[in-house]
Protein backbone atom coordinates (compact mmCIF):
# COMPACT_ATOMS: atom_id res chain seq x y z
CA UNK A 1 75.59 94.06 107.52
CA UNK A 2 79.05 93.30 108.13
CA UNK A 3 80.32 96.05 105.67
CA UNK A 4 80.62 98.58 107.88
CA UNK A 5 83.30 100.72 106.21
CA UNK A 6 83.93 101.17 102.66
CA UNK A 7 86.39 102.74 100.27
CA UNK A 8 85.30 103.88 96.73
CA UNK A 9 88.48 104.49 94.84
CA UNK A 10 87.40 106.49 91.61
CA UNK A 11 89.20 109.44 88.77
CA UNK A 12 86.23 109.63 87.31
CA UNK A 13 83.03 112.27 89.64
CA UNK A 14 80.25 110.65 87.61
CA UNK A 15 80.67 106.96 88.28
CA UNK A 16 82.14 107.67 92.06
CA UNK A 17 78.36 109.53 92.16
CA UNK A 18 76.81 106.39 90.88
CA UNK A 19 78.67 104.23 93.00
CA UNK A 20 77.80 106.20 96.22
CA UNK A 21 74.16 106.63 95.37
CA UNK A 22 74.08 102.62 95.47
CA UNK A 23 75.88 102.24 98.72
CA UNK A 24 73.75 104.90 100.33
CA UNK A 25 70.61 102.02 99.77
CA UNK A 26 72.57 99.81 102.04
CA UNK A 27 73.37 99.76 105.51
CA UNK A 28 76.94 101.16 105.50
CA UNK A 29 78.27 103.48 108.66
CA UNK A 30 81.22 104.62 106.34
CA UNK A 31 81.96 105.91 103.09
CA UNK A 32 85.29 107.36 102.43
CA UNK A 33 86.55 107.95 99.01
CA UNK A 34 89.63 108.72 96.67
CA UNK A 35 90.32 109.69 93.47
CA UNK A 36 93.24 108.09 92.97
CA UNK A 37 95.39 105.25 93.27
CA UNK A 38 98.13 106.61 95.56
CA UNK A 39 95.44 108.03 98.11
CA UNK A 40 93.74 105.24 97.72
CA UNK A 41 96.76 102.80 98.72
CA UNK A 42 97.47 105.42 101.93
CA UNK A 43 94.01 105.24 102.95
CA UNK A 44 93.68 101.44 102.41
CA UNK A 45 97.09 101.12 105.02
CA UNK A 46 95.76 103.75 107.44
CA UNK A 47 91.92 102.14 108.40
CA UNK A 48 90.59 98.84 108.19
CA UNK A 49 88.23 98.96 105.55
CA UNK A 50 85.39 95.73 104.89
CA UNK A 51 85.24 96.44 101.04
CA UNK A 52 87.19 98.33 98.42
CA UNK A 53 86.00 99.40 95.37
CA UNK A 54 87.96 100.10 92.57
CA UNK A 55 86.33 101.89 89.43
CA UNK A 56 88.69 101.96 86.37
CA UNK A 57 90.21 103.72 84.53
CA UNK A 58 92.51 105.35 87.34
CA UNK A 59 94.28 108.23 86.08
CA UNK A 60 97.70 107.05 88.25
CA UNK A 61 97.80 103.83 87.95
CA UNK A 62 96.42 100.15 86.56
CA UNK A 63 93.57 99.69 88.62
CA UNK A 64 93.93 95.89 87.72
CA UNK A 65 97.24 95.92 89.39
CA UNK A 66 95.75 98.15 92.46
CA UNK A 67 93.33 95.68 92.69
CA UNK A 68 95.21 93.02 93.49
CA UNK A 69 98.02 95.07 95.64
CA UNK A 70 95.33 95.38 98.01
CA UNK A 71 94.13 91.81 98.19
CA UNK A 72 98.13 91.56 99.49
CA UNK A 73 98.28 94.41 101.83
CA UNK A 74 94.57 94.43 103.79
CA UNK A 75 92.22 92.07 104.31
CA UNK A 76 88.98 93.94 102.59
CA UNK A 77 87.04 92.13 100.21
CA UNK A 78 88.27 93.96 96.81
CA UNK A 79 85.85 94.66 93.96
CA UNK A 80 86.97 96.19 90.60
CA UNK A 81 84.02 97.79 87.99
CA UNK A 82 85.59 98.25 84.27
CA UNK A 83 84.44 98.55 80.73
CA UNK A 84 82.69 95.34 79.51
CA UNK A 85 85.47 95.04 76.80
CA UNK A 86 87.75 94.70 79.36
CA UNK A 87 85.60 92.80 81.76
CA UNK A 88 86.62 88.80 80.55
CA UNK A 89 90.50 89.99 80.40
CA UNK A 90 90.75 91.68 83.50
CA UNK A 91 88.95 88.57 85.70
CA UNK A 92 91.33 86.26 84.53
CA UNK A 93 93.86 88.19 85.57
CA UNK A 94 92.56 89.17 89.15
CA UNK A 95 90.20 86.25 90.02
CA UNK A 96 93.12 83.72 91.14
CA UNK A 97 93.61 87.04 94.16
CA UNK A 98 90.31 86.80 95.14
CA UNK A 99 88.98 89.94 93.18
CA UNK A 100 85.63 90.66 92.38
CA UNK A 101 84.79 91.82 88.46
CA UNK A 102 81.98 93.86 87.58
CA UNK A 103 81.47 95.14 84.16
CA UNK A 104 80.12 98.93 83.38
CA UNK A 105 77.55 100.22 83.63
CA UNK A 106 76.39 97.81 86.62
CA UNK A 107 72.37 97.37 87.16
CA UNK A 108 71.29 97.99 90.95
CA UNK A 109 70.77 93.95 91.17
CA UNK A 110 74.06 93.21 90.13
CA UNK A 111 75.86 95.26 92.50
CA UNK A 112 73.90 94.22 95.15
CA UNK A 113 74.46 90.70 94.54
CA UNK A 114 78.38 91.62 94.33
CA UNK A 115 78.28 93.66 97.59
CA UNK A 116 76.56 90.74 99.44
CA UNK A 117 79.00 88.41 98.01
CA UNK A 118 81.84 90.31 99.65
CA UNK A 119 79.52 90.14 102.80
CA UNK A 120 80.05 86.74 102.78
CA UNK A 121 83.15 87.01 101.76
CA UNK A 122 83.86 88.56 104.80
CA UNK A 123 82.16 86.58 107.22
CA UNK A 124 83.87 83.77 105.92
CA UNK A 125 87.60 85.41 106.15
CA UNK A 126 86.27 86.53 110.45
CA UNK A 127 85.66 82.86 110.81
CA UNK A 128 89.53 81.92 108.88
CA UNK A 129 91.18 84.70 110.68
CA UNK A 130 89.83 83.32 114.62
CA UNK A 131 90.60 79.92 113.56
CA UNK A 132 93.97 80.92 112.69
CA UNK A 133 94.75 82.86 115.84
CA UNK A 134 93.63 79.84 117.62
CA UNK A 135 96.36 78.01 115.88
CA UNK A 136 98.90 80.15 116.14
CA UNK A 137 98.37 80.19 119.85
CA UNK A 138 98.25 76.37 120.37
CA UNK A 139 101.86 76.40 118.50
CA UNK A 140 102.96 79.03 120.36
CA UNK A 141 101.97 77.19 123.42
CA UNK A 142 103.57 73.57 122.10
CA UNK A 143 106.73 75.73 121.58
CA UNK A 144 106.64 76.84 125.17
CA UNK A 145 106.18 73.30 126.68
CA UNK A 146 109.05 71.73 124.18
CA UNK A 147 111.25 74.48 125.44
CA UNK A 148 110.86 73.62 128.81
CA UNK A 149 110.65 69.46 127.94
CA UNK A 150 114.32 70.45 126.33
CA UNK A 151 115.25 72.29 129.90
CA UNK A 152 114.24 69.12 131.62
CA UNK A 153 116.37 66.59 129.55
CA UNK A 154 119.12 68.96 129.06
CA UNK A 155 119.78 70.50 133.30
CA UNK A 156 117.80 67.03 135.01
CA UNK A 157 119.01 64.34 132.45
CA UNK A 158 115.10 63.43 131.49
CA UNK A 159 114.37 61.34 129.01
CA UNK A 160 111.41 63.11 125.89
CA UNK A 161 108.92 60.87 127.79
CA UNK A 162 110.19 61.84 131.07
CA UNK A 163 109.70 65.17 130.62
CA UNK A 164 106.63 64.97 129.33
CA UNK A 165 105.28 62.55 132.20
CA UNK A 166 106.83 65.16 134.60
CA UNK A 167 104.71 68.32 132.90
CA UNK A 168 101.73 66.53 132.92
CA UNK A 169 102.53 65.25 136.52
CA UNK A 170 102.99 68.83 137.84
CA UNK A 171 100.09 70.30 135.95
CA UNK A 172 97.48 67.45 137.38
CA UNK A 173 99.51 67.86 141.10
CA UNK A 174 99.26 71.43 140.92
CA UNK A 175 95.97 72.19 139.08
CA UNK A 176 97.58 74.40 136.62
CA UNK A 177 97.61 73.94 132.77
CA UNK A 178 100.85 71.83 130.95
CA UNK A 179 101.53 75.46 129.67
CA UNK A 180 102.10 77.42 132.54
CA UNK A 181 104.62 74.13 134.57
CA UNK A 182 106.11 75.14 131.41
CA UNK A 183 106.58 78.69 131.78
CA UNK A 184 107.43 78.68 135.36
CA UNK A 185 110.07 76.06 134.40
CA UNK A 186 111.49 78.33 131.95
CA UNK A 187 111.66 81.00 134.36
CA UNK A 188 113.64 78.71 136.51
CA UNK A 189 115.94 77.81 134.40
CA UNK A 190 116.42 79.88 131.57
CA UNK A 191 117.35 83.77 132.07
């Protein structure tokens, strides 16, 4: 299970209860809990958490707007349990941010099917989160070797192309990636 660290934010002792006698079915390493809003926004900042949940009423702040603070602020899939009166109003107000809505009381098999779905949340968000470190790395890199193309035109009088055939060039001659011609380049040249 990829929910290895929880946080149960709950005012109220009998449903936090609840709540942690259905997590302690499932293979979680960590349970921490609050039981309120303001601890549970310090704890939510401090550790990396998998899952949140949120039961409402909090008794120092909307748990609604809690919910969807931390859909902002962390990366843990977020779910929110409230009275079934309020259970229609309060997903359309949190499921454009990704929030989860369960109404009270919750049966076993709906929570589990909830938790699971954050599971996958999760494994889907890994999977975003690599591919968009890969990203950021290949523009960091493209940044790097346009810096140094820019070197080339402006100190040797290189055309774009130029520069570019003379990167590629070096980095073939020299066995070394377009990347790092770049950055020794930039060494050269810029201070």
């Amino acid at each position: 299970m990829l929910l290895d660290r929880v946080l149960v934010i709950s005012s109220q002792e009998k449903s936090l209860t609840a709540i942690l006698q259905l997590l302690s079915d499932q293979a979680v390493e960590a349970v921490d809990t609050a039981d309120n809003a303001r601890q549970g926004r310090t704890m939510a900042a401090e550790q990396e958490y998998q899952a949140v949940l949120i039961n409402a009423p909090l008794k120092d702040a909307s748990a609604k707007d809690l919910a969807i603070e931390l859909t902002q602020t962390t990366t843990a899939g977020i779910m929110l349990f409230v009275s079934s009166e309020a259970e229609k109003e309060t997903e359309a107000a949190v499921l454009s941010h990704g929030v989860f809505v369960l109404a009270k009381p919750v049966s076993k098999m709906w929570f589990y099917k909830a938790l699971h779905l954050l599971e996958a949340a999760q494994y889907r968000m890994k999977g975003i989160q690599v591919e968009n470190r890969h990203l950021q790395q290949q523009i960091d890199e493209i940044k790097i070797i346009n810096r140094a193309k820019g070197v080339l035109m402006e100190y040797l009088s290189m055309t774009e192309p130029q520069a570019h055939k003379y990167l590629e060039k070096q980095a073939m001659d020299l066995r070394i990636t377009k990347l790092e011609v770049a950055k020794r380049l930039l060494s050269t040249y810029e201070y």
